[in-house]
Protein backbone atom coordinates (compact mmCIF):
# COMPACT_ATOMS: atom_id res chain seq x y z
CA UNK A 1 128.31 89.96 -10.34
CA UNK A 2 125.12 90.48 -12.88
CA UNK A 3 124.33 93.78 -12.79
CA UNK A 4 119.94 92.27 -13.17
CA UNK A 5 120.66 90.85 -9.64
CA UNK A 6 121.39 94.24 -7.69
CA UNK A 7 120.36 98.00 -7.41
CA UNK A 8 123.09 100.41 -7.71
CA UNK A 9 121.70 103.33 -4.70
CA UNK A 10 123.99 106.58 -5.13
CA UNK A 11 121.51 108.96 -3.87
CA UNK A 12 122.96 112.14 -2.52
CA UNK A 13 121.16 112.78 0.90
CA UNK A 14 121.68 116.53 0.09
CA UNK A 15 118.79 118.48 -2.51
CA UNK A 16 120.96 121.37 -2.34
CA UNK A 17 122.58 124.46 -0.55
CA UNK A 18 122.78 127.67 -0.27
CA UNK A 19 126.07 129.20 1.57
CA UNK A 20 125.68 126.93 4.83
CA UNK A 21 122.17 126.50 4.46
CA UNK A 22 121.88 122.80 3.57
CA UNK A 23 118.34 121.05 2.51
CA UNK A 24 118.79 117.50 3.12
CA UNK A 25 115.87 114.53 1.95
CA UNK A 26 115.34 113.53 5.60
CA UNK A 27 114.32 116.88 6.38
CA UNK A 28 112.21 117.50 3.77
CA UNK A 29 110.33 113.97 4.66
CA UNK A 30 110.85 114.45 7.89
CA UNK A 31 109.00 118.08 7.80
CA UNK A 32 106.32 116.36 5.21
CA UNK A 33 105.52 113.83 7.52
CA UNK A 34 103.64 116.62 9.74
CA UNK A 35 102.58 118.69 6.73
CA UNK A 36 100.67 115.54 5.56
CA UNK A 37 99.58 114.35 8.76
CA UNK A 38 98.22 118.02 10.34
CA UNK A 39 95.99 117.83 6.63
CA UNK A 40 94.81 113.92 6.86
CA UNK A 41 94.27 114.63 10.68
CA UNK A 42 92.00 117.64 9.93
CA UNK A 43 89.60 116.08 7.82
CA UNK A 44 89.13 113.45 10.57
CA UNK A 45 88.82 116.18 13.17
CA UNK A 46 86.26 117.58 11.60
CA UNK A 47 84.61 115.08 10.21
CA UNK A 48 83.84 114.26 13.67
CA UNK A 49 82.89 117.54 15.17
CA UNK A 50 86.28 118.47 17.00
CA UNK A 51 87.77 121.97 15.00
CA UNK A 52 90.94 122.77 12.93
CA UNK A 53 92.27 124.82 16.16
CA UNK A 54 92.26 121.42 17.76
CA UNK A 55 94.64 119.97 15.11
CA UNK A 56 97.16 122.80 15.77
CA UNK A 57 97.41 121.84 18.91
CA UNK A 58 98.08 118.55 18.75
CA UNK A 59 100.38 119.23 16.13
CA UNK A 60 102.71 121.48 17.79
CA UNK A 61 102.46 118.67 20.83
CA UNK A 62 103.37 116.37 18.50
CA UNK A 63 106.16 117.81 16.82
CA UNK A 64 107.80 118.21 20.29
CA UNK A 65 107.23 114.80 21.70
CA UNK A 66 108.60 113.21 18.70
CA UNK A 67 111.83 115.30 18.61
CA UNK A 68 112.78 114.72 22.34
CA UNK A 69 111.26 111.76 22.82
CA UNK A 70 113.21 109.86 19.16
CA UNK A 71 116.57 112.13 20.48
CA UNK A 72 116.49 110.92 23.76
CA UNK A 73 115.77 107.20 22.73
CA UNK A 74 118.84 107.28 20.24
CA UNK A 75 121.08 108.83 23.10
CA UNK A 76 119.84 106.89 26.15
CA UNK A 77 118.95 103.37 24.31
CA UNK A 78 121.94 102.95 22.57
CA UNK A 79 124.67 104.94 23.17
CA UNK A 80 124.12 105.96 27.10
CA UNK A 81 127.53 106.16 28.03
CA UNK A 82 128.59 108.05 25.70
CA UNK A 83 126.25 110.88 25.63
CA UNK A 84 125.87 110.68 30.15
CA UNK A 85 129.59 111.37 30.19
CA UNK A 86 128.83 114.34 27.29
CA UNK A 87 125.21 115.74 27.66
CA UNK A 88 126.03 118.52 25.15
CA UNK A 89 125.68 116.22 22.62
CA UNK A 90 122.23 115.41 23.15
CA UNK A 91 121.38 118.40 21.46
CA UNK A 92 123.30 117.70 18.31
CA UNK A 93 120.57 116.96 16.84
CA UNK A 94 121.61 117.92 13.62
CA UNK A 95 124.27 115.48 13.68
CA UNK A 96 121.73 112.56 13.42
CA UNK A 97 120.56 109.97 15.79
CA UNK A 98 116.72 109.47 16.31
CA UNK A 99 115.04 106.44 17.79
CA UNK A 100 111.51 105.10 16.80
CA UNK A 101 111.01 103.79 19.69
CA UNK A 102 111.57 106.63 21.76
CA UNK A 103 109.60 108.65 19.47
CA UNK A 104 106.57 106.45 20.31
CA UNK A 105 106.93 107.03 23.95
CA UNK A 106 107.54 110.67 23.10
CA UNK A 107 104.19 111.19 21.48
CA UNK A 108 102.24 109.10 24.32
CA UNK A 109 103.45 111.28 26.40
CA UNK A 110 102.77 114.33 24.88
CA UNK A 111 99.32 112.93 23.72
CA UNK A 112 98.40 112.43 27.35
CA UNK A 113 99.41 116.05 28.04
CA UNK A 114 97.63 117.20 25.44
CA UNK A 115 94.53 115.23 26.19
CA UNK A 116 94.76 115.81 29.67
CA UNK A 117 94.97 119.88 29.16
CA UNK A 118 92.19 120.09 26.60
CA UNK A 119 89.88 117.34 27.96
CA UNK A 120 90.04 114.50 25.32
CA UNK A 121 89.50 111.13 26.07
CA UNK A 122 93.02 109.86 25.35
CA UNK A 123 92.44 106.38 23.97
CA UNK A 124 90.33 108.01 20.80
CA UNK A 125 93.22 110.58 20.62
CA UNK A 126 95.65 107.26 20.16
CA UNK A 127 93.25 106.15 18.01
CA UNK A 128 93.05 108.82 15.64
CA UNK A 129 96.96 109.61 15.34
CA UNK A 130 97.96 106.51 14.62
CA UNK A 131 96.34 106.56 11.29
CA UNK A 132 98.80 110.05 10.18
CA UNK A 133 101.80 108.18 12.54
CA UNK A 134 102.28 105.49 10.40
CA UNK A 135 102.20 107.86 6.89
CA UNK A 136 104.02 109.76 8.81
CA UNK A 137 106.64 106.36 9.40
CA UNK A 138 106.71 105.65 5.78
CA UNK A 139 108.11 108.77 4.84
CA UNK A 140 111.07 109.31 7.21
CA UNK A 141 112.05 105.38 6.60
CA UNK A 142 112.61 106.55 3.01
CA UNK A 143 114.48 109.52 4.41
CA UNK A 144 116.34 107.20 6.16
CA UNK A 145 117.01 105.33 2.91
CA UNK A 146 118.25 109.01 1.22
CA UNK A 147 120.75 108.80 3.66
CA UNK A 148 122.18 105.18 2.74
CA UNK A 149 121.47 104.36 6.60
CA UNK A 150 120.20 101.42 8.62
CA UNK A 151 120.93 99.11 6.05
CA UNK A 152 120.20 95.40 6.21
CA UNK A 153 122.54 92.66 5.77
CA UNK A 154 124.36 91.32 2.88
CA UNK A 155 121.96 89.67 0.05
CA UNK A 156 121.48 87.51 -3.12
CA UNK A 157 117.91 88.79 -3.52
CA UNK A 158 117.31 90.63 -6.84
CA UNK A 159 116.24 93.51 -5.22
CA UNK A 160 119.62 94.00 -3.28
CA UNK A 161 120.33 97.29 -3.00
CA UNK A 162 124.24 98.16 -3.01
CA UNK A 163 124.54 101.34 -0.80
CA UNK A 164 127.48 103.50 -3.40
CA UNK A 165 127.61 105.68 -0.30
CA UNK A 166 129.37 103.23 2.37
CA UNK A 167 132.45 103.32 0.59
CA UNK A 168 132.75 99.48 0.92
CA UNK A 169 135.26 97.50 -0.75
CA UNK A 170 134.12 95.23 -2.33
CA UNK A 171 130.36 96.79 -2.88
CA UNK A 172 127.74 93.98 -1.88
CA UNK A 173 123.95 93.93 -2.31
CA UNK A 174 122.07 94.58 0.66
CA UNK A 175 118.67 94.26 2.01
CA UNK A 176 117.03 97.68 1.68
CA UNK A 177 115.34 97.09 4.96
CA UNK A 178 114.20 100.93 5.43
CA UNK A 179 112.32 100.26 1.84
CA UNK A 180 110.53 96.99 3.71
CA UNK A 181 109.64 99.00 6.75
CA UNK A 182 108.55 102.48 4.73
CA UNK A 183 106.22 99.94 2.64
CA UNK A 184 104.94 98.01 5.38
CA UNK A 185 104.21 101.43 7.58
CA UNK A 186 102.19 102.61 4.52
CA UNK A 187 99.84 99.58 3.86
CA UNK A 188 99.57 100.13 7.80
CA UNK A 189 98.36 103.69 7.40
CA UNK A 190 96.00 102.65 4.10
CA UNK A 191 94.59 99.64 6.17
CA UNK A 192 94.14 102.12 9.69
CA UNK A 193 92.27 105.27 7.42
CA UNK A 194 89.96 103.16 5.60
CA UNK A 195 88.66 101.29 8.92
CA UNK A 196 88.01 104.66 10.28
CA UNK A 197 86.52 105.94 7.00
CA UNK A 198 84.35 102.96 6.38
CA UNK A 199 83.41 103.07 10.39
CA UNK A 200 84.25 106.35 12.30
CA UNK A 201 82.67 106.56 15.29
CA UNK A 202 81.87 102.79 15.64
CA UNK A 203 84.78 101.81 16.36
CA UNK A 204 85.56 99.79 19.02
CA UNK A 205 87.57 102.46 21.85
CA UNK A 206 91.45 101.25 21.20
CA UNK A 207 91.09 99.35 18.19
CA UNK A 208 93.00 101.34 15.96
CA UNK A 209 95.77 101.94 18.29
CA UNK A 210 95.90 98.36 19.50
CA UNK A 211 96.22 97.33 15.01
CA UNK A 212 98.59 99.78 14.94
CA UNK A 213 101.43 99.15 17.95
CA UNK A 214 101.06 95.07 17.39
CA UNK A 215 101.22 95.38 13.74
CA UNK A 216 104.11 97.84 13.70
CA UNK A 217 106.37 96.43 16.12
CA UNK A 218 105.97 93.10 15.66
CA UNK A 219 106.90 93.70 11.95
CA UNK A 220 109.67 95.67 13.62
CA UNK A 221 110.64 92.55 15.52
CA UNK A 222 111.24 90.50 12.73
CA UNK A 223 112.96 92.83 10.50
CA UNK A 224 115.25 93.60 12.57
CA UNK A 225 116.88 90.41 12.00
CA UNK A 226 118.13 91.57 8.37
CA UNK A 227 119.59 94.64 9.59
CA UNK A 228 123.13 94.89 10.38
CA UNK A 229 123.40 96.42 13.97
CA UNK A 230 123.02 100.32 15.02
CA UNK A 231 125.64 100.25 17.80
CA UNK A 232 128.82 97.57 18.34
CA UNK A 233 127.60 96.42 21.46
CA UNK A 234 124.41 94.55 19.49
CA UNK A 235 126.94 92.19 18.57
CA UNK A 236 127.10 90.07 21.20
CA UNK A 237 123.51 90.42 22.18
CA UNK A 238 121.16 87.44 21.42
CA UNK A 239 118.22 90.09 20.31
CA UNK A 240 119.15 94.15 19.25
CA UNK A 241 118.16 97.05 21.52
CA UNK A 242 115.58 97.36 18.62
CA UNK A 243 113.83 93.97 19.19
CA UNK A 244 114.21 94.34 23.03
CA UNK A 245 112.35 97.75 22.71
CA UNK A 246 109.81 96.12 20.61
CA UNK A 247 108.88 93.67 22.87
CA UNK A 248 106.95 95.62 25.16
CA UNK A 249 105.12 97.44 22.83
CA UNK A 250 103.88 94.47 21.08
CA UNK A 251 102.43 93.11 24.46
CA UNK A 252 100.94 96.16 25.53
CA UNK A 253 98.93 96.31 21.51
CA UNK A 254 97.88 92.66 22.10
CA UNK A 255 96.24 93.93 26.06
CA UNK A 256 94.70 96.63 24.30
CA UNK A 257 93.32 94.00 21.43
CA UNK A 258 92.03 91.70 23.99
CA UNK A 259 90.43 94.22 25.82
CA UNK A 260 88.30 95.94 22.98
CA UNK A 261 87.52 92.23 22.52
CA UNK A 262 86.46 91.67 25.48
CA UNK A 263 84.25 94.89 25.80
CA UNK A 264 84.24 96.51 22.35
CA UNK A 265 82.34 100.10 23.10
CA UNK A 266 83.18 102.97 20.48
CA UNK A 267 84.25 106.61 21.94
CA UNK A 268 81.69 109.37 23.02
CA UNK A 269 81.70 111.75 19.60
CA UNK A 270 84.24 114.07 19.48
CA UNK A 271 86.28 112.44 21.95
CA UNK A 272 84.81 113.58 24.49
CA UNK A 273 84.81 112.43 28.07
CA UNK A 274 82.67 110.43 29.74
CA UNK A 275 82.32 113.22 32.50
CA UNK A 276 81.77 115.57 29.65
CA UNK A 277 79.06 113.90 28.48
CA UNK A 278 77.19 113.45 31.93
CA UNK A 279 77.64 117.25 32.57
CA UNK A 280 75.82 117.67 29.47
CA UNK A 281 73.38 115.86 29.72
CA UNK A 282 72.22 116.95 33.30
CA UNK A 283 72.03 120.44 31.82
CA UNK A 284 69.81 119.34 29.15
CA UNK A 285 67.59 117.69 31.69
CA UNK A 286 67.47 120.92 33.54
């Protein structure tokens, strides 16, 4: 094998330790993700008129929905059985084992609670956090790459990565699939932040959101196909959980696109409600 057509990836997951304390890449991106995002999500807060209290909030919201929600997904999407039969497990969360997918319906939830309790209008909520979601995407895919894991199949590309890590024998080039999907994520985030800084409140209600679940999960979708499967049950499955999970979320980004197409109003300023608003204004007629 020419050593020009491969890259060798010996990467060791852990940055370093101290006694048991362990600091591990995934962590650190992990943690960066919402140290980036609470900053990139402030400016946008208050460029529009909402506060930096506001972005605490939704940050601590956030950082809870995506924890249960991407633990939950991993246990309950692909390995039910085995965690049903052994709940305790669940909370190994340490141990590894986080779905995307149910991360994403994690943080809708949570963003509905959120929006619900302090009286946003959720859409421009969606809006917004997609833009520091998808950074936020990039950087635990190359966590995910730190940790030599969901790798893609075997290769001849040049750009092959072979994973020293698996302890496979004989060592083949693989497709660094967590690389295409980090990369991807963060042209999504560049292409999502510079729409809203070019336009803010014109947007179209949904727009952002609606760019954001089609584009990601349909990229998803395809990508999927050079991965080599999460569980051993994907095996004999036509499409993986992954795809099947996709699916949905793709449809539900192309409603959302066809409806700010069909009516294509921005958000009241601020995010405000429509109810809000009406209140308002009634006082300042009075």
């Amino acid at each position: 094998m020419n050593i020009l057509n491969y890259i060798t990836w010996n990467i060791d997951p852990e940055i370093f330790s101290i006694g048991p304390l362990s600091i591990r890449w995934y962590g650190l991106l992990f943690a960066l993700a919402f140290v980036f995002g609470q900053r990139i999500l402030t400016k946008i807060y208050v460029a529009e008129g909402r506060t930096e209290g506001d972005v605490d909030v939704i940050t601590l919201y956030m950082i809870i929905g995506t924890v249960i929600g991407a633990r939950l997904g991993h246990t309950l999407f692909y390995s039910p059985e085995y965690y049903l039969s052994n709940p305790i497990e669940i909370l190994k969360i340490w141990e590894g084992g986080l779905a995307s997918h149910g991360a994403t319906i994690g943080i809708l939830f949570a963003l509905w609670l959120f929006s619900r309790k302090q009286k946003f209008d959720y859409m421009w909520v969606l809006d917004r956090i997609v833009i520091v979601v998808a950074l936020g995407g990039a950087l635990i895919r190359l966590g995910n790459l730190m940790n030599s894991e969901i790798i893609g199949h075997t290769t001849d590309v040049p750009w092959g990565f072979i994973f020293v890590r698996l302890n496979e024998d004989p060592a083949l080039p693989r497709h660094p699939t967590q690389l295409y999907e980090s990369l991807s994520v963060f042209l999504l985030f560049v292409l999502l932040y510079w729409l809203w800084k070019k336009y803010k409140t014109a947007l179209p209600r949904g727009l952002l959101f609606g760019i954001f679940v089609t584009a990601l999960f349909t990229f998803r979708f395809f990508v999927e196909f050079l991965k080599e499967d999460q569980v051993e049950k994907e095996a004999e499955m036509v499409l993986n959980i992954g795809q099947i999970l996709s699916i949905p979320l793709i449809l539900i980004g192309l409603f959302i696109l066809f409806r700010v197409w069909q009516n294509p109003r921005p958000a009241l300023p601020g995010g405000r409600l429509e109810e809000e608003s009406e209140t308002k204004k009634s006082k300042n007629k009075v």
